[in-house]
N, C-alpha and C. Protein backbone atom coordinates (compact mmCIF):
# COMPACT_ATOMS: atom_id res chain seq x y z
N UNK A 1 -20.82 -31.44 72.29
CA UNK A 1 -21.87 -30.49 72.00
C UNK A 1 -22.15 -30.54 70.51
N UNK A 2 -23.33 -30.65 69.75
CA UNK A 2 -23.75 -30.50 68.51
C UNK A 2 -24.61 -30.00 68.47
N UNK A 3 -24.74 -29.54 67.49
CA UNK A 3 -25.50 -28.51 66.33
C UNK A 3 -24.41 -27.33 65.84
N UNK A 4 -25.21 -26.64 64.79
CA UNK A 4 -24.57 -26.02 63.87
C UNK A 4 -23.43 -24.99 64.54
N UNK A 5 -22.38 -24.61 63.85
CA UNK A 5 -21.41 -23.75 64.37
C UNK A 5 -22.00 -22.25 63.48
N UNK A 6 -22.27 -21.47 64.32
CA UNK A 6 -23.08 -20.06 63.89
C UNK A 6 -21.41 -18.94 63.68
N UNK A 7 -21.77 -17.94 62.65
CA UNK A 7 -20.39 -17.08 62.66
C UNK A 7 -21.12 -15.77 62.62
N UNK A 8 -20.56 -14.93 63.59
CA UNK A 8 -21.70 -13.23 63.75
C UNK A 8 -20.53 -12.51 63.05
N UNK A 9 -21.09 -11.68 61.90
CA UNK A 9 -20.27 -10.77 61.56
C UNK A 9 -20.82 -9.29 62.04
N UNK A 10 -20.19 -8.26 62.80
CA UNK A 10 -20.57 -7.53 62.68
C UNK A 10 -19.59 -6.36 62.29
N UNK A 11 -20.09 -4.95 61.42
CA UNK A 11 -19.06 -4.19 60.51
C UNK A 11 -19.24 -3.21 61.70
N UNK A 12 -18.47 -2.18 61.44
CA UNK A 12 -18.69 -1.16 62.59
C UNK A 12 -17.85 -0.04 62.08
N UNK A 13 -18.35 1.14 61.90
CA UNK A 13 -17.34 2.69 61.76
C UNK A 13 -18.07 3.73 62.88
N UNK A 14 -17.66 4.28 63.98
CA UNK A 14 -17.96 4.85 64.78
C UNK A 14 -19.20 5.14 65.58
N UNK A 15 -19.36 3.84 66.21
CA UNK A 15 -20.76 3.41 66.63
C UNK A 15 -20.76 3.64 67.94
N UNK A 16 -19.91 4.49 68.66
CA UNK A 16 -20.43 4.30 70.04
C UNK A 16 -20.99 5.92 70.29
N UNK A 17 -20.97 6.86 69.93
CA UNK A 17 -22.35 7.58 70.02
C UNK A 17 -23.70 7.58 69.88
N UNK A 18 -23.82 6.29 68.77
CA UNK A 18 -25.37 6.39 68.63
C UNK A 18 -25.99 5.65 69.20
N UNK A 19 -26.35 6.30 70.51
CA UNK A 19 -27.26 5.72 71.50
C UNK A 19 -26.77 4.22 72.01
N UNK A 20 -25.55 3.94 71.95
CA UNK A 20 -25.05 2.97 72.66
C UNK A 20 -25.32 1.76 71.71
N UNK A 21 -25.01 1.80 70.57
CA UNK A 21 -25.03 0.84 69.18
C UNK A 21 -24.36 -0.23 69.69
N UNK A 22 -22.80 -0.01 69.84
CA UNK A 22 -22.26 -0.95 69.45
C UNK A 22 -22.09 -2.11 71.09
N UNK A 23 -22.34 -0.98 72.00
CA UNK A 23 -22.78 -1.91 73.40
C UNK A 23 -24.27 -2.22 73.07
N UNK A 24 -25.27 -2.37 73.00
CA UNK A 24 -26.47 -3.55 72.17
C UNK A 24 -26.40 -4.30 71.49
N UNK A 25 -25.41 -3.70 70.69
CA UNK A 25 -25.47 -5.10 69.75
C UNK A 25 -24.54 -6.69 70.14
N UNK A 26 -23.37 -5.98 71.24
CA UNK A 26 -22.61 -7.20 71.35
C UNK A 26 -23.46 -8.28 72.72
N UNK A 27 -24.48 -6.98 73.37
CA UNK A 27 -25.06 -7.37 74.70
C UNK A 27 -26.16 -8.59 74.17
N UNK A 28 -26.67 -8.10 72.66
CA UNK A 28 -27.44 -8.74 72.20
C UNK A 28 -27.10 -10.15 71.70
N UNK A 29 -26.08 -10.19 71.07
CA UNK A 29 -24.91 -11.33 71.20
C UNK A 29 -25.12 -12.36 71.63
N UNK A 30 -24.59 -11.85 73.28
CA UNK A 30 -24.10 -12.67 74.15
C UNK A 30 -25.51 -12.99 74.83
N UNK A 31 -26.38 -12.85 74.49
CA UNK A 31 -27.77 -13.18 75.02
C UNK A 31 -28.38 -14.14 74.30
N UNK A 32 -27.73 -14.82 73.12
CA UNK A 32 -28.33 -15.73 72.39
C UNK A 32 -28.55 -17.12 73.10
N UNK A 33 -29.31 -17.51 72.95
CA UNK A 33 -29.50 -18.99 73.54
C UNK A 33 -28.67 -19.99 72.55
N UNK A 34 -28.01 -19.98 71.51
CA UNK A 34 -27.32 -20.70 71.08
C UNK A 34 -26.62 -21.16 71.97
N UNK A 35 -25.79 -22.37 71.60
CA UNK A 35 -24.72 -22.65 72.58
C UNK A 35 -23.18 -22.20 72.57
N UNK A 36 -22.66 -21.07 72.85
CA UNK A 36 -21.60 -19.90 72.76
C UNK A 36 -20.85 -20.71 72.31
N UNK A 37 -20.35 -22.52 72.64
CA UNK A 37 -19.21 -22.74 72.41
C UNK A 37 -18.89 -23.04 70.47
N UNK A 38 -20.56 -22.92 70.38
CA UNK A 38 -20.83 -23.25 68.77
C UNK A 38 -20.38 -21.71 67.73
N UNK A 39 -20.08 -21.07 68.40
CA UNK A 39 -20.42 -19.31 67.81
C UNK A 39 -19.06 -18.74 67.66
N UNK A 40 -19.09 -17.69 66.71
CA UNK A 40 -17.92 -17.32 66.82
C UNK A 40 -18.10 -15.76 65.68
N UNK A 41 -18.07 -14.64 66.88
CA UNK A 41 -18.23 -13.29 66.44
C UNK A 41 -17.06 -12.96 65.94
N UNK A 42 -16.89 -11.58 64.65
CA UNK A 42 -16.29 -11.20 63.86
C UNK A 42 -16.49 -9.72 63.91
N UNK A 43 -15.72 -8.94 64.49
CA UNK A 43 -16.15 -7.32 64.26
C UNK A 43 -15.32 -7.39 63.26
N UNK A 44 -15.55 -5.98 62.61
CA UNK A 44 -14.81 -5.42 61.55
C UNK A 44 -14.72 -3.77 61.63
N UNK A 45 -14.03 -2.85 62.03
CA UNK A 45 -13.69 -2.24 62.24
C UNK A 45 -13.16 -1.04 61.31
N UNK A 46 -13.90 -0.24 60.63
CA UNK A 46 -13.37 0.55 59.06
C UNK A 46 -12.92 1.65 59.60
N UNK A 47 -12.16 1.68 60.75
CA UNK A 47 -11.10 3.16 60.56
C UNK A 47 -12.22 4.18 61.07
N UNK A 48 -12.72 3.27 63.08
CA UNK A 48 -13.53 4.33 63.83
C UNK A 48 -12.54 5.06 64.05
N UNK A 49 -13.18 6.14 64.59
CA UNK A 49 -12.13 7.44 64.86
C UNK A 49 -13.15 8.13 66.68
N UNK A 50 -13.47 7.01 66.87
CA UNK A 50 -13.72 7.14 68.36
C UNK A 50 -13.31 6.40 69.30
N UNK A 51 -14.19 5.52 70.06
CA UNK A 51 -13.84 4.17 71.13
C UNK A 51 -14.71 3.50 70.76
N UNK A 52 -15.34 2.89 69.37
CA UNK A 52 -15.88 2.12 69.28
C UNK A 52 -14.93 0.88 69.57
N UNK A 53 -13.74 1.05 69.05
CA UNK A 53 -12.60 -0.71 69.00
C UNK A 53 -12.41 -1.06 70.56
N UNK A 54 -12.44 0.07 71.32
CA UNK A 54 -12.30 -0.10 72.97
C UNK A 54 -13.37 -0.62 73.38
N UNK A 55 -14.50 -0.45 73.47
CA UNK A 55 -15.76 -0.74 73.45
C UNK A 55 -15.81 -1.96 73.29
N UNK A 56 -15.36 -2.49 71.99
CA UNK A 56 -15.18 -4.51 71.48
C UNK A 56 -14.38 -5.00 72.46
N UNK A 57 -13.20 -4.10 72.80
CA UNK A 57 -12.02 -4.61 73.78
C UNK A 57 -12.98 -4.81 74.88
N UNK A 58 -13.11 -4.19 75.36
CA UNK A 58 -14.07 -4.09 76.82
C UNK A 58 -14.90 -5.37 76.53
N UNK A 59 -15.41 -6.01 75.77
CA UNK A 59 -16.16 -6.59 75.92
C UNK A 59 -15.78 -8.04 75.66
N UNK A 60 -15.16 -8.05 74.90
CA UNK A 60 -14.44 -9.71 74.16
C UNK A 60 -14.24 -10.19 75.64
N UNK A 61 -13.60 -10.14 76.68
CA UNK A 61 -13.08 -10.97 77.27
C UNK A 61 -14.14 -11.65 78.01
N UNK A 62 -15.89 -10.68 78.18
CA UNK A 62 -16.56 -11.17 78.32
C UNK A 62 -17.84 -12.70 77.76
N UNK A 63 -17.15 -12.48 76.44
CA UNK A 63 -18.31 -12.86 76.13
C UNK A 63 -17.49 -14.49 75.92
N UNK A 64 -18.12 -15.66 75.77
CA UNK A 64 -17.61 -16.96 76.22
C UNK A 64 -17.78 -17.77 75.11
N UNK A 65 -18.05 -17.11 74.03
CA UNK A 65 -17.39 -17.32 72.20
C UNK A 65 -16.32 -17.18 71.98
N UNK A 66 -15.13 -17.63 70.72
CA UNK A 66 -14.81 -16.92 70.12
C UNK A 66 -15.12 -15.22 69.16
N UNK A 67 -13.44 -15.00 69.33
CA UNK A 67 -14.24 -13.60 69.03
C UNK A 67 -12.82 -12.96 68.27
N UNK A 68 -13.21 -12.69 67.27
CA UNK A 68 -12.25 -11.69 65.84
C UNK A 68 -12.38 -10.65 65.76
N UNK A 69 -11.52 -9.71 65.72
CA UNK A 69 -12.03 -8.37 65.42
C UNK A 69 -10.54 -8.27 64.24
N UNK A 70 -11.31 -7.44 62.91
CA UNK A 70 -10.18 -7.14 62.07
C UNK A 70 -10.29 -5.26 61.83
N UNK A 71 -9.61 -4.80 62.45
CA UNK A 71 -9.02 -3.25 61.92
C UNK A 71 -8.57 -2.94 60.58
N UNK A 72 -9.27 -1.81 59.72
CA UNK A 72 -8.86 -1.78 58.81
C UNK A 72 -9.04 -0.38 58.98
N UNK A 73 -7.47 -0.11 59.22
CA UNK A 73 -7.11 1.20 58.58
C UNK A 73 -5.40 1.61 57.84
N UNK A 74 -4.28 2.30 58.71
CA UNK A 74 -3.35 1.98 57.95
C UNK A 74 -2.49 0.66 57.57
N UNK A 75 -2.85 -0.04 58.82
CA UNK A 75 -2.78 -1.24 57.96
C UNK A 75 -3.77 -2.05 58.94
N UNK A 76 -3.39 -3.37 57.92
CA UNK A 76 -4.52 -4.33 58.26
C UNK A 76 -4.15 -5.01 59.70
N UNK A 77 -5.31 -4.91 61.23
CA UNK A 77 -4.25 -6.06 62.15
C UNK A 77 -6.06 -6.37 62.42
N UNK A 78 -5.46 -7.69 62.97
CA UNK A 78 -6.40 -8.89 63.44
C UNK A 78 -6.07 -9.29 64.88
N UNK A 79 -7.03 -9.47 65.42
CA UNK A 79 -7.09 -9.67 67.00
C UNK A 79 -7.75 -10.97 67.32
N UNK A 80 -7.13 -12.27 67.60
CA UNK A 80 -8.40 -12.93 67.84
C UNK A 80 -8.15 -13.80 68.94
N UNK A 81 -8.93 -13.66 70.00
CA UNK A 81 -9.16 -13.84 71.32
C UNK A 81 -10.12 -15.15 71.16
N UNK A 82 -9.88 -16.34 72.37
CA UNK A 82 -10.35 -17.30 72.54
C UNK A 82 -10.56 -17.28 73.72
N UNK A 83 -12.06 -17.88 74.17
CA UNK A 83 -12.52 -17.55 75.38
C UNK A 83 -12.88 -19.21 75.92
C-alpha cells in the first residue's frame, strides 16, 4: 500500500457533553477515505473528569488504524493499541 502515512492528533478535556464532540469527531475519523492502514490517531487527554477517555476506549478497538491515546494527569500513561 502507498501513499503518505497521515498522523490525527486530537486534544480532548471533557468532551463528551457537548453534544456528542468527542463521538463525531472519532466517527469522523474513521470515515476518511484515506487508507486506515496509512493513519495513525493520537488522543490526548488533559485530566477529563468525565467519560470522555471511556468514550476513546469504546471506540479504539473499532477503528482499523493505529491508535494512541496519552493521559495526562497524575501521572503520565500511554495506551497504544494496534488494530
Amino acid at each position: 500500500m502507498c501513499g503518505p502515512k497521515v498522523r490525527v492528533g486530537v486534544c480532548v478535556r471533557n468532551c463528551e457533553n457537548t453534544k456528542n464532540t468527542i463521538r463525531e469527531a472519532i466517527e469522523s475519523i474513521m470515515k476518511q477515505d484515506h487508507p486506515h492502514k496509512l493513519m495513525e490517531v493520537i488522543f490526548v487527554d488533559d485530566g477529563s473528569e468525565d467519560n470522555t477517555f471511556f468514550i476513546i476506549e469504546e471506540y479504539s478497538p473499532k477503528m482499523d488504524m493505529k491508535v494512541k491515546t496519552i493521559i495526562n494527569g497524575k501521572d503520565l500513561v500511554i495506551l497504544e493499541m494496534l488494530w
